[in-house]
PDB file of N, CA and C in Angstrom:
ATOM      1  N   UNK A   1       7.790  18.909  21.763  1.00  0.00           N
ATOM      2  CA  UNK A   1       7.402  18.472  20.444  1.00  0.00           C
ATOM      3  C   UNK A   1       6.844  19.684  19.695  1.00  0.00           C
ATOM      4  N   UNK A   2       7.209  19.975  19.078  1.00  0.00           N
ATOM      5  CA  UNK A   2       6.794  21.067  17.418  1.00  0.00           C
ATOM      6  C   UNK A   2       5.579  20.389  17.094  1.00  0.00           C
ATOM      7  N   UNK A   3       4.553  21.756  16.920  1.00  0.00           N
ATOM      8  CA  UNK A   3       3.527  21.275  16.348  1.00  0.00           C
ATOM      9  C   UNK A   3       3.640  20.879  15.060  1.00  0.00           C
ATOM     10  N   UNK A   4       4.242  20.901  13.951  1.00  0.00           N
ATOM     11  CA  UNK A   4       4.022  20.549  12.820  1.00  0.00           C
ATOM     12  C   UNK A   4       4.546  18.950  13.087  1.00  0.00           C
ATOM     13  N   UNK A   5       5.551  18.390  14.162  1.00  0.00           N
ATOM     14  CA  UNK A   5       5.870  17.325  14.561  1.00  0.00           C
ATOM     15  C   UNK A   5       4.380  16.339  14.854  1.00  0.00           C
ATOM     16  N   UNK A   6       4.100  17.241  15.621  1.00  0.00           N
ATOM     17  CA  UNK A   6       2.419  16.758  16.973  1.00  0.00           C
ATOM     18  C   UNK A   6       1.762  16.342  15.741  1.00  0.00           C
ATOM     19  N   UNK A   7       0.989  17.192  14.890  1.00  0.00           N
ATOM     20  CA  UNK A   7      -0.178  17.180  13.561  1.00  0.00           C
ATOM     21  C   UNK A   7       0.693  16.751  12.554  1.00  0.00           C
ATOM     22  N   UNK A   8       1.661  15.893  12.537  1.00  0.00           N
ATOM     23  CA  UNK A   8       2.359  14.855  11.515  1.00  0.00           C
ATOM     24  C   UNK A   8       1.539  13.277  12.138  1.00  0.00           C
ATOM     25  N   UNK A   9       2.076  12.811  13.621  1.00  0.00           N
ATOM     26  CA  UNK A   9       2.283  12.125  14.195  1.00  0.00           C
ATOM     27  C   UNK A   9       0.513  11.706  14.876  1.00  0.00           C
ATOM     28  N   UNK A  10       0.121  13.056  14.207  1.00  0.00           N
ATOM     29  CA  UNK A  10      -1.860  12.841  14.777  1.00  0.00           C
ATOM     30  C   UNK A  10      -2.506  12.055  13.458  1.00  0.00           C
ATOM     31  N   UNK A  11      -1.997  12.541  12.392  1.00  0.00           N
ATOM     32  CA  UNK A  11      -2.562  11.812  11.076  1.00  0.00           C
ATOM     33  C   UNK A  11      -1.753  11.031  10.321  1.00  0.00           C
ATOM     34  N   UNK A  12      -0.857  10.486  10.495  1.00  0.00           N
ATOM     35  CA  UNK A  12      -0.069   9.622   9.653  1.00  0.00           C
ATOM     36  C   UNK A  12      -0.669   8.622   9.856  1.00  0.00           C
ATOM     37  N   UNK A  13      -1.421   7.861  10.751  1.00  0.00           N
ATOM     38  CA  UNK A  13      -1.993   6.541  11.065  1.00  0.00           C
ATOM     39  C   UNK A  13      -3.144   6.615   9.945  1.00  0.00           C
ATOM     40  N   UNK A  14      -3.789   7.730  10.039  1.00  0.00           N
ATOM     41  CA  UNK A  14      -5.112   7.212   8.640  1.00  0.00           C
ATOM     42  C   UNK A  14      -4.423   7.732   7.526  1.00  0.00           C
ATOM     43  N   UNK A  15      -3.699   8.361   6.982  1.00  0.00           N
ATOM     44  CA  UNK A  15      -3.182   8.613   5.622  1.00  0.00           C
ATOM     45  C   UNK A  15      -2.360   6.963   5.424  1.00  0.00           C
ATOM     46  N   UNK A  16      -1.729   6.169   6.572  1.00  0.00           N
ATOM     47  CA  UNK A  16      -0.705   4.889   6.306  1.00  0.00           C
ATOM     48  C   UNK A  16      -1.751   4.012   6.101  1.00  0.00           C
ATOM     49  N   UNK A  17      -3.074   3.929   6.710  1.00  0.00           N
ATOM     50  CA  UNK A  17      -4.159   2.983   6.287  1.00  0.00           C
ATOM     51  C   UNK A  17      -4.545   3.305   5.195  1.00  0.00           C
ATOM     52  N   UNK A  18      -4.821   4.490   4.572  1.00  0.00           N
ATOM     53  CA  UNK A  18      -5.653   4.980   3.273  1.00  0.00           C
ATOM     54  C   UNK A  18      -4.780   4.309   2.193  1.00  0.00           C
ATOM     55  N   UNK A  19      -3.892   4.536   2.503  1.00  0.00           N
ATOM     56  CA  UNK A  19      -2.858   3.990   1.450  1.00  0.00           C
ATOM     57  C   UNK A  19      -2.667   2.567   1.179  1.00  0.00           C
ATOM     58  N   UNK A  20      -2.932   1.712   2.640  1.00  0.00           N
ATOM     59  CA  UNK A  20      -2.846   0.177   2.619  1.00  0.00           C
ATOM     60  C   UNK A  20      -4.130  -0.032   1.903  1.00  0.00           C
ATOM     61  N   UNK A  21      -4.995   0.437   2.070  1.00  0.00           N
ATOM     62  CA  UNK A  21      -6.200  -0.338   1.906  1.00  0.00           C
ATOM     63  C   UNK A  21      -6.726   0.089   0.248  1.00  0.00           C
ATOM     64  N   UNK A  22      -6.117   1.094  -0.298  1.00  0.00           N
ATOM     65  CA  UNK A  22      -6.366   1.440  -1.653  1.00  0.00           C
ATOM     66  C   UNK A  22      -5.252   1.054  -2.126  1.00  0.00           C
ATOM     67  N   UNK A  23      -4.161   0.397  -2.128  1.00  0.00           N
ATOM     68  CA  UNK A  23      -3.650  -0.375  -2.076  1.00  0.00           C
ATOM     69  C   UNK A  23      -4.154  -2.159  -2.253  1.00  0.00           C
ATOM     70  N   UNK A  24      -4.727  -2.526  -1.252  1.00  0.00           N
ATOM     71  CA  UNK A  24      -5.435  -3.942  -1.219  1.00  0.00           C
ATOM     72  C   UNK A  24      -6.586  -3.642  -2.604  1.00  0.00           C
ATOM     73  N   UNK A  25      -7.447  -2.480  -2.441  1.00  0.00           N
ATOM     74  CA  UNK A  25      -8.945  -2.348  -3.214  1.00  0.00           C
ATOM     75  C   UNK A  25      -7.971  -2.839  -4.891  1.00  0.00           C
ATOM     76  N   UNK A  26      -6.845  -1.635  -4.857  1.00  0.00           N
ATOM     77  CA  UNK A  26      -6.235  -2.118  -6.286  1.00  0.00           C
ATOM     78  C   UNK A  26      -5.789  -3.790  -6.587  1.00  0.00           C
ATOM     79  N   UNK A  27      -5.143  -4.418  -5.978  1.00  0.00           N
ATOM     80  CA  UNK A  27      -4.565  -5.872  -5.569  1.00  0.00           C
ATOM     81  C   UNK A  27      -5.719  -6.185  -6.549  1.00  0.00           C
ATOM     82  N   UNK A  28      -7.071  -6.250  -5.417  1.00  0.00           N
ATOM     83  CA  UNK A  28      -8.302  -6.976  -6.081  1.00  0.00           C
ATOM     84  C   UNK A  28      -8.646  -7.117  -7.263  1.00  0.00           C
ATOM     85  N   UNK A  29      -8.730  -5.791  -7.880  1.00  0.00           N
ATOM     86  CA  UNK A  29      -9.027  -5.559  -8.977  1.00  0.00           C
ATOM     87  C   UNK A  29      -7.994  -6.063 -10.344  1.00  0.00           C
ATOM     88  N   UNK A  30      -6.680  -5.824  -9.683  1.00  0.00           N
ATOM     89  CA  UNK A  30      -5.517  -6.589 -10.703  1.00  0.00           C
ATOM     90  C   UNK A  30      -5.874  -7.991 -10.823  1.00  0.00           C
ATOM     91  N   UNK A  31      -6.592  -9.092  -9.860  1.00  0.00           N
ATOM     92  CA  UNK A  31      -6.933 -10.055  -9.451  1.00  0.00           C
ATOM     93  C   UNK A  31      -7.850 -10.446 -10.780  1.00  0.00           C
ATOM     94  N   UNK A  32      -8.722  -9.729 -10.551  1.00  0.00           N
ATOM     95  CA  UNK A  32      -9.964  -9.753 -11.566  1.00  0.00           C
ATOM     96  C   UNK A  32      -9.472  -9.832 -12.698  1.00  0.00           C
ATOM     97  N   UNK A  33      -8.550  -9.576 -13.376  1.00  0.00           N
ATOM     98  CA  UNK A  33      -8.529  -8.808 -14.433  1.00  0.00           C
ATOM     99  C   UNK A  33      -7.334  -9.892 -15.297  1.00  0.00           C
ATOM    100  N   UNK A  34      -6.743 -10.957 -13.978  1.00  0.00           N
ATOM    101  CA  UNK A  34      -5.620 -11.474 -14.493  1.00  0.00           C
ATOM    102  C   UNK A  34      -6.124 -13.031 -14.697  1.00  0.00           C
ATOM    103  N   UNK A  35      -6.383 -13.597 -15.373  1.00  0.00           N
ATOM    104  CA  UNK A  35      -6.770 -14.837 -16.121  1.00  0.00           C
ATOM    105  C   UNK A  35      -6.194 -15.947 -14.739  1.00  0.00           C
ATOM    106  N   UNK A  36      -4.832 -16.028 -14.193  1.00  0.00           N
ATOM    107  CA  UNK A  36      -4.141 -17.035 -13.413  1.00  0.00           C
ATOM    108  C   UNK A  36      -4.400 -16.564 -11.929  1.00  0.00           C
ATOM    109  N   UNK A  37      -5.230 -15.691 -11.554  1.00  0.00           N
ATOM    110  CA  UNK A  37      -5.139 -15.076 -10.265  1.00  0.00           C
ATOM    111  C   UNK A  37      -6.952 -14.930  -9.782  1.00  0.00           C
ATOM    112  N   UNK A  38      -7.909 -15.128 -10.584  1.00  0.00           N
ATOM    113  CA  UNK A  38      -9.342 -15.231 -10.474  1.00  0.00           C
ATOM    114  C   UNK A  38      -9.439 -16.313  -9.363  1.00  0.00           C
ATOM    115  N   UNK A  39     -10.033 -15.893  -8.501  1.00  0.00           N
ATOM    116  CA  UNK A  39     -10.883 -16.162  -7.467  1.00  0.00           C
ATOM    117  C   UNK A  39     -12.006 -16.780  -7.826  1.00  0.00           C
ATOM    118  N   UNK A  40     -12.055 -18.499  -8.206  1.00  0.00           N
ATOM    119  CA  UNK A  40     -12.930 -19.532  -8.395  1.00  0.00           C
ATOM    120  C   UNK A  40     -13.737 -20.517  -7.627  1.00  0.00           C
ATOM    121  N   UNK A  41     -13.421 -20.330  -6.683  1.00  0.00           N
ATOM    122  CA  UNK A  41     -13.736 -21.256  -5.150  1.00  0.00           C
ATOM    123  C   UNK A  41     -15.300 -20.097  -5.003  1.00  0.00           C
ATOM    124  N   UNK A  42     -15.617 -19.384  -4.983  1.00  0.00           N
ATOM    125  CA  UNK A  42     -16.640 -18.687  -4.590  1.00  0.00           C
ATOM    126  C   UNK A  42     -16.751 -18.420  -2.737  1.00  0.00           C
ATOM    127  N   UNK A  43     -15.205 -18.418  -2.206  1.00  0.00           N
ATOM    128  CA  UNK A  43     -15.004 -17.829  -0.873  1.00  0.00           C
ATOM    129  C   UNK A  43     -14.120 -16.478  -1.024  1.00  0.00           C
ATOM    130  N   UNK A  44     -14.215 -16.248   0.034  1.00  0.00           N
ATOM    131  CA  UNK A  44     -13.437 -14.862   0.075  1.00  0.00           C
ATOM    132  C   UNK A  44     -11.958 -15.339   0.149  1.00  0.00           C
ATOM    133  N   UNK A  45     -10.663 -14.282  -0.012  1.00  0.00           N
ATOM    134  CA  UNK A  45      -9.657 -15.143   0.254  1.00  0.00           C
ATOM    135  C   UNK A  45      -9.101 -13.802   0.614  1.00  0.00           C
ATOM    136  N   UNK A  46      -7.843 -13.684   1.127  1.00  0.00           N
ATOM    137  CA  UNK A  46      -6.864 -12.625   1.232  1.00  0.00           C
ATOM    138  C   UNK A  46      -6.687 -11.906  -0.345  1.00  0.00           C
ATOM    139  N   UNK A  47      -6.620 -10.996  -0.108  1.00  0.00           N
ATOM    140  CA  UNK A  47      -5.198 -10.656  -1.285  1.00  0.00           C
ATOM    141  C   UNK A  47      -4.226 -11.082  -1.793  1.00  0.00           C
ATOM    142  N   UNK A  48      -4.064 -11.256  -3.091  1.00  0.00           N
ATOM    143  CA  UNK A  48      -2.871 -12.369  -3.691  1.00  0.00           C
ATOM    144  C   UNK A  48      -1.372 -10.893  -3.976  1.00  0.00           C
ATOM    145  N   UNK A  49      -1.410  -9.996  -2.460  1.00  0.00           N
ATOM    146  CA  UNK A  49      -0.562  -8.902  -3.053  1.00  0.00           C
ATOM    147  C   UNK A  49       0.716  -9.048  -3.500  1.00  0.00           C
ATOM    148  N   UNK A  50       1.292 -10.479  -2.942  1.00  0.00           N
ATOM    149  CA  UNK A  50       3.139 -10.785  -3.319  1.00  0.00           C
ATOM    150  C   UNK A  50       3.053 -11.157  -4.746  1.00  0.00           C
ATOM    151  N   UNK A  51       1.445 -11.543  -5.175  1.00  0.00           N
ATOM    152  CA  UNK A  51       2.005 -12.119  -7.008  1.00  0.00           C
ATOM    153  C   UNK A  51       1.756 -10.862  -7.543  1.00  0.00           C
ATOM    154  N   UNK A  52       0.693  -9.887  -7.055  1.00  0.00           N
ATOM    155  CA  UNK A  52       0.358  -8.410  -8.175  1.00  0.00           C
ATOM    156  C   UNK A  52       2.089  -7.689  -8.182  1.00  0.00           C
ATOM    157  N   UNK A  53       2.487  -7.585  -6.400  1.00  0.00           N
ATOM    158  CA  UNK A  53       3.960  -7.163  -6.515  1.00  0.00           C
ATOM    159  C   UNK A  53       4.961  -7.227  -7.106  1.00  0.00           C
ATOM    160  N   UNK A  54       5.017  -8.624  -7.585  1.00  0.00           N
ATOM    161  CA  UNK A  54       6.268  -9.635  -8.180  1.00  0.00           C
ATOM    162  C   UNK A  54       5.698  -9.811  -9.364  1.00  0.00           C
ATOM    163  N   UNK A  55       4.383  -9.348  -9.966  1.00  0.00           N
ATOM    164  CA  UNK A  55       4.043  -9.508 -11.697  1.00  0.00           C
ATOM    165  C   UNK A  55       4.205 -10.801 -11.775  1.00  0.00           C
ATOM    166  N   UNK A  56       3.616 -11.462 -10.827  1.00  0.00           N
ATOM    167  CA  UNK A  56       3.505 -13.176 -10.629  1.00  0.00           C
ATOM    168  C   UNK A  56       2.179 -13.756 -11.497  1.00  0.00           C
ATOM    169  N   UNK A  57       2.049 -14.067 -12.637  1.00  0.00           N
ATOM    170  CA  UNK A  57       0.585 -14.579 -13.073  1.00  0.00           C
ATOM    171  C   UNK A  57      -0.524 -13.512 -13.777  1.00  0.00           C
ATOM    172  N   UNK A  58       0.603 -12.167 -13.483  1.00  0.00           N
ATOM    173  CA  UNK A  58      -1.069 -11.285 -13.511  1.00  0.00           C
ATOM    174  C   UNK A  58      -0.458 -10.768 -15.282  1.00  0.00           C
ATOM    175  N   UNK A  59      -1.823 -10.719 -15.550  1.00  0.00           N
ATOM    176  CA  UNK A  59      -2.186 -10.421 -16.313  1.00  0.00           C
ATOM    177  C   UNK A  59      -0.991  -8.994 -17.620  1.00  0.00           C
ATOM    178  N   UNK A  60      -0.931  -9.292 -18.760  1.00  0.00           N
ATOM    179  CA  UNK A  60       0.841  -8.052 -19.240  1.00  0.00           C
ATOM    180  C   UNK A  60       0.043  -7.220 -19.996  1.00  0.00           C
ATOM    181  N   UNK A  61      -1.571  -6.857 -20.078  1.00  0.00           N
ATOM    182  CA  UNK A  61      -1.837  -5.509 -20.912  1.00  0.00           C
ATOM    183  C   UNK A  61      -1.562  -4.208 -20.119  1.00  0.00           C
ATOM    184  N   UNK A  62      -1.869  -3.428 -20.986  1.00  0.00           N
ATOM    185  CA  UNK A  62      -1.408  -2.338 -20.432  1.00  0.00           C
ATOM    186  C   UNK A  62      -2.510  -1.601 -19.258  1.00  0.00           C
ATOM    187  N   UNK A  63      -3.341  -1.733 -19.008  1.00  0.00           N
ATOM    188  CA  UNK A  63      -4.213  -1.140 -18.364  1.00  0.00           C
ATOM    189  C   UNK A  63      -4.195  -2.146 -17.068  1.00  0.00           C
ATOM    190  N   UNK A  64      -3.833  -3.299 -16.908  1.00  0.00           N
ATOM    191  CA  UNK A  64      -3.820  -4.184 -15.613  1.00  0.00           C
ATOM    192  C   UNK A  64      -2.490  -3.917 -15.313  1.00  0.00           C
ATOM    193  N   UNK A  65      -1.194  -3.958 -16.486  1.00  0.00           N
ATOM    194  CA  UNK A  65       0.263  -2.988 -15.711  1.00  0.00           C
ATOM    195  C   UNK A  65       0.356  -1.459 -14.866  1.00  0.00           C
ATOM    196  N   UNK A  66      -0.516  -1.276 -15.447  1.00  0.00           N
ATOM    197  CA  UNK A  66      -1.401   0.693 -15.162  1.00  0.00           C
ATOM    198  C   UNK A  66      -1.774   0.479 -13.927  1.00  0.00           C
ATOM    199  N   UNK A  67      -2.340  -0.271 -13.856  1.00  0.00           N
ATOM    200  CA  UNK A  67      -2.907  -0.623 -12.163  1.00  0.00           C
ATOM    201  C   UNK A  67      -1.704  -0.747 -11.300  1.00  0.00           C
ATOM    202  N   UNK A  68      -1.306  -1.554 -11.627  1.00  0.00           N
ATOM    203  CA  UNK A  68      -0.062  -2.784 -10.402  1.00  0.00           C
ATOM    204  C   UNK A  68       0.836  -1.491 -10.424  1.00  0.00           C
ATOM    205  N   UNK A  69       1.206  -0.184 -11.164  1.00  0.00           N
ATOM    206  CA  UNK A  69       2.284   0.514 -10.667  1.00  0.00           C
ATOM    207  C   UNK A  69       1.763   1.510 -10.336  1.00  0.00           C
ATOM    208  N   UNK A  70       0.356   1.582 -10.125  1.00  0.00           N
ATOM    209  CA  UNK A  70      -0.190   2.636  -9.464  1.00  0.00           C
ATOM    210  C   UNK A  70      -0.328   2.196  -7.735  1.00  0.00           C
ATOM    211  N   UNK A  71      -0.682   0.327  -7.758  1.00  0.00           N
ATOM    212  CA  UNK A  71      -0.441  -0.032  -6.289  1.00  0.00           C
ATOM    213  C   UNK A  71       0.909   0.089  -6.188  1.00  0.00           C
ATOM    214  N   UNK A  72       2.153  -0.291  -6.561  1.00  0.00           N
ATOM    215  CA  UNK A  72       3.415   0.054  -6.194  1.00  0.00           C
ATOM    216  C   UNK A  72       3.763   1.402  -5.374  1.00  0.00           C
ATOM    217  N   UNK A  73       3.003   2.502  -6.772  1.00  0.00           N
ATOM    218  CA  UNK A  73       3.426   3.738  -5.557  1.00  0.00           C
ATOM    219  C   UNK A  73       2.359   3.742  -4.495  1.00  0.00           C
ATOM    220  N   UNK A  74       1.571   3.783  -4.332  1.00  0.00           N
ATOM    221  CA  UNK A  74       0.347   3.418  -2.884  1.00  0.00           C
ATOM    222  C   UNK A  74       1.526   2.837  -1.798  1.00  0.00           C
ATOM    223  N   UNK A  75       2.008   1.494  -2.267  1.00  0.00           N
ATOM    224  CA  UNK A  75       3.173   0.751  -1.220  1.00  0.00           C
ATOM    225  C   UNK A  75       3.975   1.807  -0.822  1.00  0.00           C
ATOM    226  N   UNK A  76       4.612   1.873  -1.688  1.00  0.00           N
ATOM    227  CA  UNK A  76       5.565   2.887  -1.692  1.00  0.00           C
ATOM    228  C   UNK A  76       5.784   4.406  -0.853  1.00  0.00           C
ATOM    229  N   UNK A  77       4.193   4.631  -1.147  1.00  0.00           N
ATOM    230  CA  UNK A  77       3.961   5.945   0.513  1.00  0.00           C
ATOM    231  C   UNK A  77       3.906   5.174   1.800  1.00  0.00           C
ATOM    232  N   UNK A  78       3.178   3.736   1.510  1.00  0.00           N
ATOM    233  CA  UNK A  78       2.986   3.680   3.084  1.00  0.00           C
ATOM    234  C   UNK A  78       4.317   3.196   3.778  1.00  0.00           C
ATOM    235  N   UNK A  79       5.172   2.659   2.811  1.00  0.00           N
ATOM    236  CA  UNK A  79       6.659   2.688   3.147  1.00  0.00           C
ATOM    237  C   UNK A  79       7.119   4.325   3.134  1.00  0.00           C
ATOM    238  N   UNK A  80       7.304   5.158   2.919  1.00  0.00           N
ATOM    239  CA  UNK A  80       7.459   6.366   3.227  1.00  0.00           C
ATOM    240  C   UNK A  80       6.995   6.929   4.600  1.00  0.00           C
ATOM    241  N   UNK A  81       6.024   6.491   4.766  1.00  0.00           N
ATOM    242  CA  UNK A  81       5.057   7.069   6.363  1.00  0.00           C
ATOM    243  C   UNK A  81       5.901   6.644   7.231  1.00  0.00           C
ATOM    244  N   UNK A  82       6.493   5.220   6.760  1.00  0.00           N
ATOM    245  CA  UNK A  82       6.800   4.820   8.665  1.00  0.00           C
ATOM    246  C   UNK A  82       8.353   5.652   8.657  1.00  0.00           C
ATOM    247  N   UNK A  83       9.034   5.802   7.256  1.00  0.00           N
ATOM    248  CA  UNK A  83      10.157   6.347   7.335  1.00  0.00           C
ATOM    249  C   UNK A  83      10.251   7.564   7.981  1.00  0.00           C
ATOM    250  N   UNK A  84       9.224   8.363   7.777  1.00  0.00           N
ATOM    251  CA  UNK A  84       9.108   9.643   8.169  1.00  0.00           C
ATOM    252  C   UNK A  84       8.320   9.879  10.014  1.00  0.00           C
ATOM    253  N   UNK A  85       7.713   8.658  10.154  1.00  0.00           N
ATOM    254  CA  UNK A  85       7.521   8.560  11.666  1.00  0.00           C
ATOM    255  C   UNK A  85       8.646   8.185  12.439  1.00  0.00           C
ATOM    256  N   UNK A  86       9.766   7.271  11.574  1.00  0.00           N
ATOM    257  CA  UNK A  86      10.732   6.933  12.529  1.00  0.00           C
ATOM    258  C   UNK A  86      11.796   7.832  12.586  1.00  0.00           C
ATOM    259  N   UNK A  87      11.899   9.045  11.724  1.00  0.00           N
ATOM    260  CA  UNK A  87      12.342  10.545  11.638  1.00  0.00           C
ATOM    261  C   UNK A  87      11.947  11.287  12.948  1.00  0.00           C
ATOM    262  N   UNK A  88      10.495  11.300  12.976  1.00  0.00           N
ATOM    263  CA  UNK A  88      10.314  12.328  13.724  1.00  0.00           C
ATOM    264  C   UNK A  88      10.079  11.443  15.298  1.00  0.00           C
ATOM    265  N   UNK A  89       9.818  10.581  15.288  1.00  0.00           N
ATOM    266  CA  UNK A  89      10.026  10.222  16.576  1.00  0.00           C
ATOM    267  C   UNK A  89      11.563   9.804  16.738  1.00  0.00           C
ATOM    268  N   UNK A  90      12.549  10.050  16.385  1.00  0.00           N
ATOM    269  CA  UNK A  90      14.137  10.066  16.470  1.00  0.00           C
ATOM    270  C   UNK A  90      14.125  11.670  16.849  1.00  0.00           C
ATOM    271  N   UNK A  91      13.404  11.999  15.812  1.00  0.00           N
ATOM    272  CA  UNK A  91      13.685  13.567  16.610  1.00  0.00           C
ATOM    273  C   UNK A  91      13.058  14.009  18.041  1.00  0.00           C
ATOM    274  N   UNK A  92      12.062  13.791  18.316  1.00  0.00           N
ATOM    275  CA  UNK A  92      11.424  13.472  19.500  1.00  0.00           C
ATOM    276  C   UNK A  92      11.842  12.843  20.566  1.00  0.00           C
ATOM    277  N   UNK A  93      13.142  12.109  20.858  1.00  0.00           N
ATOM    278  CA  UNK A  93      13.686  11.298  21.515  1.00  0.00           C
ATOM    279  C   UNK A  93      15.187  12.529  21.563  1.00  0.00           C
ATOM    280  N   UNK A  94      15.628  13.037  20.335  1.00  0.00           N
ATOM    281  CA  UNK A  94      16.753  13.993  20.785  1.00  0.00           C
ATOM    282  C   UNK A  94      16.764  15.018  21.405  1.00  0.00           C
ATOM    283  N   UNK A  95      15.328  15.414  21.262  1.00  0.00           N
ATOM    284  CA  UNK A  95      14.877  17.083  22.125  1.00  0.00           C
ATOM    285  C   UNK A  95      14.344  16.932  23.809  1.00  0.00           C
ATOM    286  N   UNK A  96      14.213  15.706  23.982  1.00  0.00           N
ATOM    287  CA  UNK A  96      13.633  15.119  25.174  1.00  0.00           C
ATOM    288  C   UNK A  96      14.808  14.927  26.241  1.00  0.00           C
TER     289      UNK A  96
END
């Protein structure tokens, strides 16, 4: 294994969380902000991330759209990470 392989495969796990979870922090906040998606029960609930994804309910100004395609690309790396782990562990499996 190539070190630049090794120190890919050492930190991709917290850069793929950093990304999920600022990711979720954004969700929330689109949440807040969208009139049909407020959290009224006064419990905690999951993330409503398939309606912020799908522009389901949330909110059409421009600064809550500003958000939702700033979580898109967030998704969008941590879909990138696994692409690039299943790269290098393909490569890791051919040199072996």
């Amino acid at each position: 294994m190539t070190p630049l392989v090794s120190a890919f495969m050492s930190i991709w796990p917290l850069v793929t969380i950093s990304l999920f979870i600022g990711a979720i922090l954004l969700s929330y906040r689109i949440e807040k902000r969208s009139p049909d998606l407020v959290n009224r029960t006064g419990f905690p609930r999951w993330a409503m991330m398939l309606h912020t994804i799908t522009n389901l309910n949330v909110a059409r100004d421009g600064r809550t759209q500003s958000m939702r395609r700033t979580m898109l690309l967030l998704l969008g790396g941590v879909v990138l990470m696994f692409i690039l782990v299943a790269f290098a562990v393909s490569t890791i499996e051919r040199t072996d």
